[in-house]
PDB file of N, CA and C in Angstrom:
ATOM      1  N   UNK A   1     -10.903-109.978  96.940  1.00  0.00           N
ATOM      2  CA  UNK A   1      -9.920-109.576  95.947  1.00  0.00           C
ATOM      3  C   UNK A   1     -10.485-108.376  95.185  1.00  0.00           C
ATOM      4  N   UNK A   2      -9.576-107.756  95.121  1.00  0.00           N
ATOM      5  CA  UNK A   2     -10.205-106.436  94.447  1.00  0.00           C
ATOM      6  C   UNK A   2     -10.288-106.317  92.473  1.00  0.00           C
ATOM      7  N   UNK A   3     -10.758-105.554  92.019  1.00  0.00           N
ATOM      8  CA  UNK A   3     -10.749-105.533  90.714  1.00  0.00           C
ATOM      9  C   UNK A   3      -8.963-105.483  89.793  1.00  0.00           C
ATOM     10  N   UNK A   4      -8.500-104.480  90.975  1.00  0.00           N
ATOM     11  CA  UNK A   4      -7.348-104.097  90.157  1.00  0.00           C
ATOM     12  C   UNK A   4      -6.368-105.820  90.516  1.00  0.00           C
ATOM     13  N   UNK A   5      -6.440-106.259  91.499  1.00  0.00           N
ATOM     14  CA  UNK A   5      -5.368-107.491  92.020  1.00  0.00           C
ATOM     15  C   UNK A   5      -6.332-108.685  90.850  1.00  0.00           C
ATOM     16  N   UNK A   6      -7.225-108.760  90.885  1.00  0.00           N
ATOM     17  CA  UNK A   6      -7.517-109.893  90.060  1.00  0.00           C
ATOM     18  C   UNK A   6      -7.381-109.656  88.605  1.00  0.00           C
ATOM     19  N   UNK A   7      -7.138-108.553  88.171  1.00  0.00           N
ATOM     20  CA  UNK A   7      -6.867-108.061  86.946  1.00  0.00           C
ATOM     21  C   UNK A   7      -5.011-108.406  86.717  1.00  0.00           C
ATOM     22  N   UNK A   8      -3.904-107.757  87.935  1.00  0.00           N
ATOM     23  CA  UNK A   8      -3.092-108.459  88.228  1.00  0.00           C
ATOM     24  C   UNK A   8      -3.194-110.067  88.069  1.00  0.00           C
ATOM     25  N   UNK A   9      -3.612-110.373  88.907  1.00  0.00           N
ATOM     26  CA  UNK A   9      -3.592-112.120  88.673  1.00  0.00           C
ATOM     27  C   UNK A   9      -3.719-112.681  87.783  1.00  0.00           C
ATOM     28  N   UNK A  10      -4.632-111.993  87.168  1.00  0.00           N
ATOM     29  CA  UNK A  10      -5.137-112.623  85.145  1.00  0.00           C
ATOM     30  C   UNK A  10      -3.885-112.363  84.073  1.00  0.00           C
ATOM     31  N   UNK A  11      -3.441-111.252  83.949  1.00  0.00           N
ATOM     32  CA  UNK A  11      -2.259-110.944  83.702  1.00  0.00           C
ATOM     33  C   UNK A  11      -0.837-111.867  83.709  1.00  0.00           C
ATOM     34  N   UNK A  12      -0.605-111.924  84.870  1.00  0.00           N
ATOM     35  CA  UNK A  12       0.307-112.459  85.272  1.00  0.00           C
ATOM     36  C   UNK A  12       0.229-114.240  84.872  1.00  0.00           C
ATOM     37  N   UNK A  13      -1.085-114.589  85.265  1.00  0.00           N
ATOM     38  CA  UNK A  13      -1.489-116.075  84.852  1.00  0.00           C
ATOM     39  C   UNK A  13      -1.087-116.150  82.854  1.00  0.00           C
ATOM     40  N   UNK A  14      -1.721-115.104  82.447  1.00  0.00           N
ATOM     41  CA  UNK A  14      -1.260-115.011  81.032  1.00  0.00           C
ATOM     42  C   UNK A  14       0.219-115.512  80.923  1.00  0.00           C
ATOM     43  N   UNK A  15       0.656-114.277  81.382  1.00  0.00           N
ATOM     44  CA  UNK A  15       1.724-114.049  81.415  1.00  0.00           C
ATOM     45  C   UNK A  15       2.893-115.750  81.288  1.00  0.00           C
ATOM     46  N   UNK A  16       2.542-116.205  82.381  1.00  0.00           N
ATOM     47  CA  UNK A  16       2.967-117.326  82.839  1.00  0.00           C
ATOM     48  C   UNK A  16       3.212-118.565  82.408  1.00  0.00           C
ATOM     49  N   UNK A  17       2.201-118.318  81.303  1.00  0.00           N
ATOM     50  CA  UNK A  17       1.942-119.433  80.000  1.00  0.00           C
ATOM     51  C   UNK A  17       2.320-118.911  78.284  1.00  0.00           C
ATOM     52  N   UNK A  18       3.220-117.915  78.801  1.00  0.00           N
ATOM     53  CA  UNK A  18       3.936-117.681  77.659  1.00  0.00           C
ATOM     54  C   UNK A  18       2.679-116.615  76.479  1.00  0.00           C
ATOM     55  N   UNK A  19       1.765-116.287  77.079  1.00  0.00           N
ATOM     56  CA  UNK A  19       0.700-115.705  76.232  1.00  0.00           C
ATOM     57  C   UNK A  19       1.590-114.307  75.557  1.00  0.00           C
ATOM     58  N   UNK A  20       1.143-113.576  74.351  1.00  0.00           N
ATOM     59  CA  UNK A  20       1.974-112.901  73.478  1.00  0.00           C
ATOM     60  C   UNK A  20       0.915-111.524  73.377  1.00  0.00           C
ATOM     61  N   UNK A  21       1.326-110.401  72.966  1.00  0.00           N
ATOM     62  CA  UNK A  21       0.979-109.412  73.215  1.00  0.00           C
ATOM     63  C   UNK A  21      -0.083-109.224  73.902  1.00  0.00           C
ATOM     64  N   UNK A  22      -0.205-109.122  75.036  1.00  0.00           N
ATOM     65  CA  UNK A  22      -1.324-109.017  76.655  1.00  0.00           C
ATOM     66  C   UNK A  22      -1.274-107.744  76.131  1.00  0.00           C
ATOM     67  N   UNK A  23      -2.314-107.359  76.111  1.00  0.00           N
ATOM     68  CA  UNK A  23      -3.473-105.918  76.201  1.00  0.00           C
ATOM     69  C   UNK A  23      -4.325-105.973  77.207  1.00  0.00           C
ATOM     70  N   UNK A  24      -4.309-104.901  77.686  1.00  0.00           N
ATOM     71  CA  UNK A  24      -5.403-104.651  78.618  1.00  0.00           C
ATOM     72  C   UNK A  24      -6.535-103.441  78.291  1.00  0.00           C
ATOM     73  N   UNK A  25      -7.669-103.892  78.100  1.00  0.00           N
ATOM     74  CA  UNK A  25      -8.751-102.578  77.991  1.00  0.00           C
ATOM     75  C   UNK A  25      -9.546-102.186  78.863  1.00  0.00           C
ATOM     76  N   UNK A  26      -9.539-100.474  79.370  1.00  0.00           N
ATOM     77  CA  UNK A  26     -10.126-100.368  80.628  1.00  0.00           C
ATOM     78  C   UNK A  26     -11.751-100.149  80.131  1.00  0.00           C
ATOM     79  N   UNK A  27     -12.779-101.043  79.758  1.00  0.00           N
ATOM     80  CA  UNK A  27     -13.649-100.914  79.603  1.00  0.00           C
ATOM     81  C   UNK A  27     -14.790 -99.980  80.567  1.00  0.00           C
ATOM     82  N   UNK A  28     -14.328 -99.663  81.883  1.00  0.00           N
ATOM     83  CA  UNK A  28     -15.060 -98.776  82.118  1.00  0.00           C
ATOM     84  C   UNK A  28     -15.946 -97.887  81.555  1.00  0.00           C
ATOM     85  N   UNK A  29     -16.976 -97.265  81.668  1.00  0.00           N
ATOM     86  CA  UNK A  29     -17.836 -96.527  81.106  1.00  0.00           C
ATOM     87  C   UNK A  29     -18.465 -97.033  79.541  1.00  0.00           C
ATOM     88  N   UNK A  30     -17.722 -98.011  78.989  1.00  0.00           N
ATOM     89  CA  UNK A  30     -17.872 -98.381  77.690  1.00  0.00           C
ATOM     90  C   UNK A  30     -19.079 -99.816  77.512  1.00  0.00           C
ATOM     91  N   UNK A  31     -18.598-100.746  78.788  1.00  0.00           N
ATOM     92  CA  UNK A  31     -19.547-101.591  78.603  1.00  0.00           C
ATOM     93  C   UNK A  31     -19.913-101.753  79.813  1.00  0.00           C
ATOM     94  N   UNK A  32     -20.968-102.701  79.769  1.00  0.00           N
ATOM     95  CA  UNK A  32     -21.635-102.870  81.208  1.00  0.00           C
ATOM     96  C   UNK A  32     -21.174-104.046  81.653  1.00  0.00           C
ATOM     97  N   UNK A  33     -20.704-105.295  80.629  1.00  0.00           N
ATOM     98  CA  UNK A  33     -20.602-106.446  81.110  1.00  0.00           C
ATOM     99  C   UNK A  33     -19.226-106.516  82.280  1.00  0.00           C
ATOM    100  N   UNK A  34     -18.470-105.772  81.912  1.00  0.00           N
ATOM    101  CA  UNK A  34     -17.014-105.774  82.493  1.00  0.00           C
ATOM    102  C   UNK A  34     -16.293-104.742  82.375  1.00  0.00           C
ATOM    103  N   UNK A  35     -15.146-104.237  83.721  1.00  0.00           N
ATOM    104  CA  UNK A  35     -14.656-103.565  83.764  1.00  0.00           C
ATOM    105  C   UNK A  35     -12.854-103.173  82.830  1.00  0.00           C
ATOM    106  N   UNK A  36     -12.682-104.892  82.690  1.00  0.00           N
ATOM    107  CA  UNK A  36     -11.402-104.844  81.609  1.00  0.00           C
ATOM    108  C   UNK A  36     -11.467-106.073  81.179  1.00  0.00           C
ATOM    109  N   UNK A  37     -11.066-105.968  79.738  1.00  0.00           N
ATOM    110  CA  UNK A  37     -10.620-106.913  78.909  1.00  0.00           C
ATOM    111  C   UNK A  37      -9.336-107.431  78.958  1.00  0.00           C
ATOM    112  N   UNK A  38      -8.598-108.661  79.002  1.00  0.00           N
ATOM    113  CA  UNK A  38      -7.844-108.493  78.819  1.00  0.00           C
ATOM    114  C   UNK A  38      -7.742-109.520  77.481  1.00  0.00           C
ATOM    115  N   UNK A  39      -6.978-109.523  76.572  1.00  0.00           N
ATOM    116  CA  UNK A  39      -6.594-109.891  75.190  1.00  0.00           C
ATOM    117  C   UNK A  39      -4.883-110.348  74.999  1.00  0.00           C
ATOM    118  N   UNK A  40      -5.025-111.704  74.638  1.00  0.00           N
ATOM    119  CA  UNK A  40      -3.830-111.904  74.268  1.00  0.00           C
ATOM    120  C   UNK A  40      -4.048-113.141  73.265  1.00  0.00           C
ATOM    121  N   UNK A  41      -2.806-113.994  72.953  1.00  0.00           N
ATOM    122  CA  UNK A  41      -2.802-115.231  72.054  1.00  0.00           C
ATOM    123  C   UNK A  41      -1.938-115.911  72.052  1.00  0.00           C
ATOM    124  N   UNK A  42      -1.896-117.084  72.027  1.00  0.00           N
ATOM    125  CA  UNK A  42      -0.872-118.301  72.033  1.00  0.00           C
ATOM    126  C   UNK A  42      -0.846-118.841  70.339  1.00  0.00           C
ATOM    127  N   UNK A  43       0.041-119.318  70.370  1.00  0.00           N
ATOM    128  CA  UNK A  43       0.946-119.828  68.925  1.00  0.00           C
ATOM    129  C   UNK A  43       0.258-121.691  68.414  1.00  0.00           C
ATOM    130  N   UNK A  44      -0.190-121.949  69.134  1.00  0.00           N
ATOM    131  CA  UNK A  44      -0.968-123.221  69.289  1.00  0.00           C
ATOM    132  C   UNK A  44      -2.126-123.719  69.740  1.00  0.00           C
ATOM    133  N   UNK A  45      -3.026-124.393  69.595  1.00  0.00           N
ATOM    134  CA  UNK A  45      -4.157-124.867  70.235  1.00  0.00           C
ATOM    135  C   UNK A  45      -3.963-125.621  71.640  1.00  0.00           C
ATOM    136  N   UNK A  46      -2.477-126.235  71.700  1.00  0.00           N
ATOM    137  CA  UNK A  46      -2.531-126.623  73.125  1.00  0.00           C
ATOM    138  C   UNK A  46      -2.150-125.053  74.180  1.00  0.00           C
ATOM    139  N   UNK A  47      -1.869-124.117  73.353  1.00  0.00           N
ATOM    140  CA  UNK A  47      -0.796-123.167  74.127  1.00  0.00           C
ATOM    141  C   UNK A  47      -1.896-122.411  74.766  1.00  0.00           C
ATOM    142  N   UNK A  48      -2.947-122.022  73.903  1.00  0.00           N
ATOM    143  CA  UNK A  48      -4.135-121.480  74.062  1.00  0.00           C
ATOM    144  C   UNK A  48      -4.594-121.713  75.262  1.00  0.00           C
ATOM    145  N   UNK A  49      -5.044-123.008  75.291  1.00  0.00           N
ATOM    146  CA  UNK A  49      -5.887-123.971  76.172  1.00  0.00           C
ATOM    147  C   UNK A  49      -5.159-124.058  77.792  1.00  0.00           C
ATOM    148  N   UNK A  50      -3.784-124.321  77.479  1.00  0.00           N
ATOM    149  CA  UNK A  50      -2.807-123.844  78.663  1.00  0.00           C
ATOM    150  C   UNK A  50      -2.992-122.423  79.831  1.00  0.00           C
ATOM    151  N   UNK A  51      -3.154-121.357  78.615  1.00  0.00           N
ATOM    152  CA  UNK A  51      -3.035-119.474  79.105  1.00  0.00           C
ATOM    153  C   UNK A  51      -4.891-119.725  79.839  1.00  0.00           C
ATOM    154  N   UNK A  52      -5.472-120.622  79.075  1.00  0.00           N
ATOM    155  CA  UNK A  52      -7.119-120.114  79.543  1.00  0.00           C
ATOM    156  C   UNK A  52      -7.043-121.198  81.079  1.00  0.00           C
ATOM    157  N   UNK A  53      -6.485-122.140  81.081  1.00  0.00           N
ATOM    158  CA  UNK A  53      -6.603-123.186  82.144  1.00  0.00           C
ATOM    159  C   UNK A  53      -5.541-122.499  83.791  1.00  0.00           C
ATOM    160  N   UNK A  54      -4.874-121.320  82.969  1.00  0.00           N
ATOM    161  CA  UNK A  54      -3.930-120.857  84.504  1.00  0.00           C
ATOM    162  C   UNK A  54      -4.287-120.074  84.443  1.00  0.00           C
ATOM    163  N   UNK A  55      -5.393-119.250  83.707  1.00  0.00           N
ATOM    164  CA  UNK A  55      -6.286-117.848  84.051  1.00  0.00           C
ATOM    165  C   UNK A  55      -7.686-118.884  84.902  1.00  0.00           C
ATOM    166  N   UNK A  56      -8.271-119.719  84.835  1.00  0.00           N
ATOM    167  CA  UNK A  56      -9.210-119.988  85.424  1.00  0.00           C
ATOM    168  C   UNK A  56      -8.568-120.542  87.179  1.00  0.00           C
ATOM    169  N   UNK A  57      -7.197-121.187  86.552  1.00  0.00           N
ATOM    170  CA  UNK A  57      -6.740-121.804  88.198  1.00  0.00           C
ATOM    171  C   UNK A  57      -6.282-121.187  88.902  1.00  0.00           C
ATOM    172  N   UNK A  58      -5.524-120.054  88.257  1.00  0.00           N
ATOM    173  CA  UNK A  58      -5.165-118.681  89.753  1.00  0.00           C
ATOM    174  C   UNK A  58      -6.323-118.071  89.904  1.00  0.00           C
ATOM    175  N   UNK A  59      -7.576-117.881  89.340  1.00  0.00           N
ATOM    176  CA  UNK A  59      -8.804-117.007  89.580  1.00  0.00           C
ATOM    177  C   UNK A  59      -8.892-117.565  90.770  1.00  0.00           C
ATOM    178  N   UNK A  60      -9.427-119.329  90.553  1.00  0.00           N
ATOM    179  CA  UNK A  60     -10.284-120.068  91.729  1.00  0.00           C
ATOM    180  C   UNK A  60      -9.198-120.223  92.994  1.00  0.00           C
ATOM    181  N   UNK A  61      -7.732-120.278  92.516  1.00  0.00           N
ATOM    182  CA  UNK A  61      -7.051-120.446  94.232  1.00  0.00           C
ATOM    183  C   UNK A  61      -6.679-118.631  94.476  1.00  0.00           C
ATOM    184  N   UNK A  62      -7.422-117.947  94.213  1.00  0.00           N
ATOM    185  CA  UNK A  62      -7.833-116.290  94.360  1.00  0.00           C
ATOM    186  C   UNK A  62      -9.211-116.587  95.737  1.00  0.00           C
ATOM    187  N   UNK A  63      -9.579-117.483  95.240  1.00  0.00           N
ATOM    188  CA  UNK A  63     -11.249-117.107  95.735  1.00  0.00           C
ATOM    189  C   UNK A  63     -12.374-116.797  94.696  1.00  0.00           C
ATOM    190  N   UNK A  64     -11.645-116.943  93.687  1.00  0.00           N
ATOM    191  CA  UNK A  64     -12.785-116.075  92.592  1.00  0.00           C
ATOM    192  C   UNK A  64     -13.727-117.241  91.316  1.00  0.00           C
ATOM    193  N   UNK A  65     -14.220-116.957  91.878  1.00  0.00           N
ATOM    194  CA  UNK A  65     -15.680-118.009  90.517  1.00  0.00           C
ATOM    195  C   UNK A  65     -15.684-117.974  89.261  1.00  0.00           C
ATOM    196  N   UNK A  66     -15.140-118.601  88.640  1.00  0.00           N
ATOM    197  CA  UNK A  66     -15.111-118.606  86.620  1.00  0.00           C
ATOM    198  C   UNK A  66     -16.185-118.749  86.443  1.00  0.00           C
ATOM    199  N   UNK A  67     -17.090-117.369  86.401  1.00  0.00           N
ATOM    200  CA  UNK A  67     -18.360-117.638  85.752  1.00  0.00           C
ATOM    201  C   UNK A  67     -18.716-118.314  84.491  1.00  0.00           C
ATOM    202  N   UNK A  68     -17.820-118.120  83.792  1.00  0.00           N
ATOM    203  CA  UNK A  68     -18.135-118.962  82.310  1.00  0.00           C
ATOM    204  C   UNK A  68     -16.698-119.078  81.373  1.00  0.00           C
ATOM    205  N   UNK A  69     -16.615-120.311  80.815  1.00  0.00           N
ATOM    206  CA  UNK A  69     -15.255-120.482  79.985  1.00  0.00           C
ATOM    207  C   UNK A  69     -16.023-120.845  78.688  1.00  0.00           C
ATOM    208  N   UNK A  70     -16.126-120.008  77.224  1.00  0.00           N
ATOM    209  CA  UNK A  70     -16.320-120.595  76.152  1.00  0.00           C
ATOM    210  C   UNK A  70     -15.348-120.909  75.866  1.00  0.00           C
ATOM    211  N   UNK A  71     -15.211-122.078  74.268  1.00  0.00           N
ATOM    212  CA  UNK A  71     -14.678-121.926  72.989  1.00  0.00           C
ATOM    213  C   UNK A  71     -13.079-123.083  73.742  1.00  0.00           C
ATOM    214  N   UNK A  72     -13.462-123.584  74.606  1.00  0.00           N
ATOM    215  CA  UNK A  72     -12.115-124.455  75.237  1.00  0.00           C
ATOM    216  C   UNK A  72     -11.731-124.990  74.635  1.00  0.00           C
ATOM    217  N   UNK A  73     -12.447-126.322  73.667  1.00  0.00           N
ATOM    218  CA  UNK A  73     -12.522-127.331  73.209  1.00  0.00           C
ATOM    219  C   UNK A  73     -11.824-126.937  71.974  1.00  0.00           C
ATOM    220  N   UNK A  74     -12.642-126.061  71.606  1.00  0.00           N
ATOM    221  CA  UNK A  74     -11.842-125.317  69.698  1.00  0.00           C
ATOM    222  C   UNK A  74     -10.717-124.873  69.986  1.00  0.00           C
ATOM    223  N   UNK A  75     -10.096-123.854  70.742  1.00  0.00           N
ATOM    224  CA  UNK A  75      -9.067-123.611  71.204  1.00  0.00           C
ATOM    225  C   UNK A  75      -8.693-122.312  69.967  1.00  0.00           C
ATOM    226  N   UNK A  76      -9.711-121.809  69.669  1.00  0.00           N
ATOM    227  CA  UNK A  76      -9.323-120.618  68.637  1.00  0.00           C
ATOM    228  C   UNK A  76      -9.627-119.529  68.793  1.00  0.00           C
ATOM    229  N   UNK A  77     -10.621-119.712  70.031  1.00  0.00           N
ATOM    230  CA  UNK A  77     -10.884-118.360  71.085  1.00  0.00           C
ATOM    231  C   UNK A  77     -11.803-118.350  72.345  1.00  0.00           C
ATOM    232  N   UNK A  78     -10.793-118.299  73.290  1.00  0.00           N
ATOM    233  CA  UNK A  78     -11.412-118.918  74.542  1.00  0.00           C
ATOM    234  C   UNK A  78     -11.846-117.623  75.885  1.00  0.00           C
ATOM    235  N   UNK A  79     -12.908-117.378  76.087  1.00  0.00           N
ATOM    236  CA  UNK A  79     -13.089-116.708  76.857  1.00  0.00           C
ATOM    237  C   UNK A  79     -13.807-116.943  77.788  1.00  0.00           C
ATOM    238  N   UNK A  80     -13.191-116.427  79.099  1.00  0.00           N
ATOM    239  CA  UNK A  80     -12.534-116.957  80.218  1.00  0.00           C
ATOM    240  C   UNK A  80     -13.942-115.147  80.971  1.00  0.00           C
ATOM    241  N   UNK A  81     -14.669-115.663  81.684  1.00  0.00           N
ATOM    242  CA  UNK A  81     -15.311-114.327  82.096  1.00  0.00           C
ATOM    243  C   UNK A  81     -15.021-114.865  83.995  1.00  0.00           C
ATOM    244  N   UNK A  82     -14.065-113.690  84.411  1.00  0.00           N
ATOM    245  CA  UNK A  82     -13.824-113.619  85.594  1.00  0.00           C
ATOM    246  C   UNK A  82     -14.721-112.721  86.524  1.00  0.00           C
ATOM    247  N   UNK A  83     -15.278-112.212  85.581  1.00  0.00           N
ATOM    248  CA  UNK A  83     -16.734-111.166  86.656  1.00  0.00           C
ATOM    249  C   UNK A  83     -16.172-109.640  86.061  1.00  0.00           C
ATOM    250  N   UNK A  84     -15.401-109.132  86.768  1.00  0.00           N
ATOM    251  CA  UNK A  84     -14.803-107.880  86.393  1.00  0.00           C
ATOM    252  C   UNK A  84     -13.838-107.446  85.645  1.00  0.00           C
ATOM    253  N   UNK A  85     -13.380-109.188  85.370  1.00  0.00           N
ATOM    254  CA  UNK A  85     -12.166-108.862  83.911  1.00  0.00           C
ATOM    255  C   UNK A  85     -12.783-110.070  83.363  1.00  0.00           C
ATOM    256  N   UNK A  86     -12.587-110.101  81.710  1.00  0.00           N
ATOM    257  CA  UNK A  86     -12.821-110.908  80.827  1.00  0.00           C
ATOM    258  C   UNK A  86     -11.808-111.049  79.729  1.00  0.00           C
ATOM    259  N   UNK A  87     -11.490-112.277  80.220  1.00  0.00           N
ATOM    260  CA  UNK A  87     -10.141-112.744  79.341  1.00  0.00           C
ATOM    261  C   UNK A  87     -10.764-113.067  78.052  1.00  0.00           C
ATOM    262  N   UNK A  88      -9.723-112.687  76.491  1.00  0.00           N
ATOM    263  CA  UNK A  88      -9.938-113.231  75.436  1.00  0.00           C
ATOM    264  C   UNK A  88      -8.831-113.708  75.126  1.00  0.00           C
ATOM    265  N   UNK A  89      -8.739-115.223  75.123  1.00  0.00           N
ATOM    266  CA  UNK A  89      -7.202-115.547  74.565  1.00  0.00           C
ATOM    267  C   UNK A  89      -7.362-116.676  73.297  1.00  0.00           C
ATOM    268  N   UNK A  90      -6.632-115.840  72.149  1.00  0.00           N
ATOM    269  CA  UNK A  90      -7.005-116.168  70.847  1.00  0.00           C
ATOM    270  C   UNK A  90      -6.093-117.077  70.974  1.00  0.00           C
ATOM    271  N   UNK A  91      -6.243-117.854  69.658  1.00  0.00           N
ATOM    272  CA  UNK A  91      -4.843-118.444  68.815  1.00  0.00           C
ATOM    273  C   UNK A  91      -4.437-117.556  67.657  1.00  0.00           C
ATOM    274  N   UNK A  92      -3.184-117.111  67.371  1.00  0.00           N
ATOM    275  CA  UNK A  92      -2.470-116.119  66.590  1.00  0.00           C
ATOM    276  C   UNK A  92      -3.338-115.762  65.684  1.00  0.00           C
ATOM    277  N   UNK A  93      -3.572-116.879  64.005  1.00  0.00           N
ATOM    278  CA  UNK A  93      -4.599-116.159  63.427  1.00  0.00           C
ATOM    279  C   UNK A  93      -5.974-115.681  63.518  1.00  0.00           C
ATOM    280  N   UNK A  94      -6.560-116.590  64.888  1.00  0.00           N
ATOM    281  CA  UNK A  94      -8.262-115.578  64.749  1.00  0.00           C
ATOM    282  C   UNK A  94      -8.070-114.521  65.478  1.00  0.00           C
ATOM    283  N   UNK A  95      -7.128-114.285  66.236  1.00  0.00           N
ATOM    284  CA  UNK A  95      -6.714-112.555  67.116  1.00  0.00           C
ATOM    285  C   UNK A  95      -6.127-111.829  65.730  1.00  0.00           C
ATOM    286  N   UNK A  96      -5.779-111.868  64.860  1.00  0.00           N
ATOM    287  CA  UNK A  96      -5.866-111.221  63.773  1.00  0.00           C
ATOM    288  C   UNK A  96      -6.708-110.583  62.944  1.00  0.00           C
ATOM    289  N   UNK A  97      -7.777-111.806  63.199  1.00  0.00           N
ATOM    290  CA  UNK A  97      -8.930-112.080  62.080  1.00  0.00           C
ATOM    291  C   UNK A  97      -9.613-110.720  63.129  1.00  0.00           C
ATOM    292  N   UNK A  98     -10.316-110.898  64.097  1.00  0.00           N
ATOM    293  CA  UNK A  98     -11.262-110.611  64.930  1.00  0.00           C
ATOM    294  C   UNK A  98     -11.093-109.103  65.104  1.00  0.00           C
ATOM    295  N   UNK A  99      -9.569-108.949  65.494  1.00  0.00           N
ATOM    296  CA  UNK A  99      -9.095-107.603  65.786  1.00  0.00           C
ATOM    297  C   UNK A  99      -9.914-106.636  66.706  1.00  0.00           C
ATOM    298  N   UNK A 100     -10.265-106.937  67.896  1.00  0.00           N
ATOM    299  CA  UNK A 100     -11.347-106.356  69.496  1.00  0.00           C
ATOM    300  C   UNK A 100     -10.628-105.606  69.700  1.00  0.00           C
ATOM    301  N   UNK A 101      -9.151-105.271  69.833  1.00  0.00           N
ATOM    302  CA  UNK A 101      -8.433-103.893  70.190  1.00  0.00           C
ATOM    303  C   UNK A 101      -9.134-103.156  69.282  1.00  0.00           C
ATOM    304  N   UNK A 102      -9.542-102.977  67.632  1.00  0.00           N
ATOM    305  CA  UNK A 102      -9.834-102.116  67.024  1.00  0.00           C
ATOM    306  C   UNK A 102     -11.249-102.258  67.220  1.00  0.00           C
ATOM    307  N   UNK A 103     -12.070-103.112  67.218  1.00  0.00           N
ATOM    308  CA  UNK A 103     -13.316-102.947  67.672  1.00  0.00           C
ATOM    309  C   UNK A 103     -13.944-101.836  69.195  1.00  0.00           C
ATOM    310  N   UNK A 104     -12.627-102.416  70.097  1.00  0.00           N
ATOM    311  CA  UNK A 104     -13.307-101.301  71.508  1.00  0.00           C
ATOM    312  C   UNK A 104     -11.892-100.377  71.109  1.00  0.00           C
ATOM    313  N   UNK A 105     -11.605 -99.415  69.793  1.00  0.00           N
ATOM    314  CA  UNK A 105     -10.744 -98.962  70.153  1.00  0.00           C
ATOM    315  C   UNK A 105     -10.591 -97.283  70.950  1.00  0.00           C
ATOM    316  N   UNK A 106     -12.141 -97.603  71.169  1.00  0.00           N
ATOM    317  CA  UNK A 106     -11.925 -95.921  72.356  1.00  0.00           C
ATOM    318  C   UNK A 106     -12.158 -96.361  73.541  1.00  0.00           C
ATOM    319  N   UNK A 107     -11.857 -97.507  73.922  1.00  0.00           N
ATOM    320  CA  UNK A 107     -11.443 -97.882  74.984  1.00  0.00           C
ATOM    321  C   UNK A 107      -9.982 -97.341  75.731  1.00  0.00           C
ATOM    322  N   UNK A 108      -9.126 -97.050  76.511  1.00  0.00           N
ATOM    323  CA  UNK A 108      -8.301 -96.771  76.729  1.00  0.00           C
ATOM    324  C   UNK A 108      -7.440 -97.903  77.633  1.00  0.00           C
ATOM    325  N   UNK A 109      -5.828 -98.120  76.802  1.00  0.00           N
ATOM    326  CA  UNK A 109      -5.252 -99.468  76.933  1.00  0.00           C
ATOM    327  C   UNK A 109      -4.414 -99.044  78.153  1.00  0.00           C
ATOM    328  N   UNK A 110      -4.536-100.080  79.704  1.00  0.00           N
ATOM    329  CA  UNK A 110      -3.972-100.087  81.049  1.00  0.00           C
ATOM    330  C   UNK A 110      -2.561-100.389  80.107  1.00  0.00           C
ATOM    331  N   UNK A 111      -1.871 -99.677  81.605  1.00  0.00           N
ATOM    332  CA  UNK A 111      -0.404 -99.556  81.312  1.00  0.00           C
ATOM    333  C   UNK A 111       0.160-100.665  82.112  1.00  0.00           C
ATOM    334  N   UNK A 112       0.489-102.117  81.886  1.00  0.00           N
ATOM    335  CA  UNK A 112       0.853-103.245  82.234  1.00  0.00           C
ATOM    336  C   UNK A 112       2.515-102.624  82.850  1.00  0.00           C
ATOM    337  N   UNK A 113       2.861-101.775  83.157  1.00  0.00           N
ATOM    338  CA  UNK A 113       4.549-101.862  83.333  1.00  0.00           C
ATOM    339  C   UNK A 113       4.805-101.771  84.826  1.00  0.00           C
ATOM    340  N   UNK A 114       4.195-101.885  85.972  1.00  0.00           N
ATOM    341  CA  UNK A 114       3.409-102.146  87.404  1.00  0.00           C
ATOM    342  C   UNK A 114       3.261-103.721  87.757  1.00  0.00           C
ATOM    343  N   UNK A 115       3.318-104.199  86.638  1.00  0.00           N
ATOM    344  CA  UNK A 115       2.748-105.555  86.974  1.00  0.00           C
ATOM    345  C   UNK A 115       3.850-106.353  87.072  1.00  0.00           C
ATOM    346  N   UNK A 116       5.115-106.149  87.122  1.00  0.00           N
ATOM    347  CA  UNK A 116       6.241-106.434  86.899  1.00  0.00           C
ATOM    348  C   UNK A 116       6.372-108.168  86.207  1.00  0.00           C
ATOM    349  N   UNK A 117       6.437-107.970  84.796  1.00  0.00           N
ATOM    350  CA  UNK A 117       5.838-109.369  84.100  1.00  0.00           C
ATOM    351  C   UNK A 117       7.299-109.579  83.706  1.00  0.00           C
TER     352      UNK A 117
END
């Protein structure tokens, strides 16, 4: 699976679980750990837990290894590291609080309108 289709897949898995403003950051050149972020948030602690559990289950029926899932249990920010994309999926107020779009904000944000969501 390539970077850009599993970046698709993460997306779309978001997507799928009702997750709310999906951002994508092309971290390229910016960090070493990963090539994109992707960032979104659910309205609830179960909703949360939902978006991180169908980003880990389309990864693995991908072929692809969830290297690491923090923060499941709390459900207030769960990140989901797929190797070359790294999901952050908040619950509404700590994606507020935290604000990582403005933290990587010279990052430059993928244009999701391809992905047909």
């Amino acid at each position: 699976m390539t970077e850009r289709e599993l970046l698709v897949t993460a997306v779309k898995a978001a997507d799928d679980k009702r997750a709310e403003e999906i951002v994508v950051l092309n971290m390229k050149g910016i960090s070493l750990i990963s090539d994109y972020f992707l960032i979104c948030h659910g309205n609830s602690d179960k909703q949360v837990q939902a978006i991180a559990r169908e980003l880990k289950s389309k990864a693995e029926e991908n072929g692809v290894t969830v290297k690491r899932m923090e923060g499941f249990d709390e459900a207030k920010w769960i990140l989901v590291d797929l190797g070359d994309v790294i999901a952050h999926v908040f619950h509404r107020d700590e994606r507020g609080y935290y604000k990582l779009e403005r933290l990587w904000g010279d990052a430059p944000i993928e244009d999701l309108s391809d992905m047909n969501l």
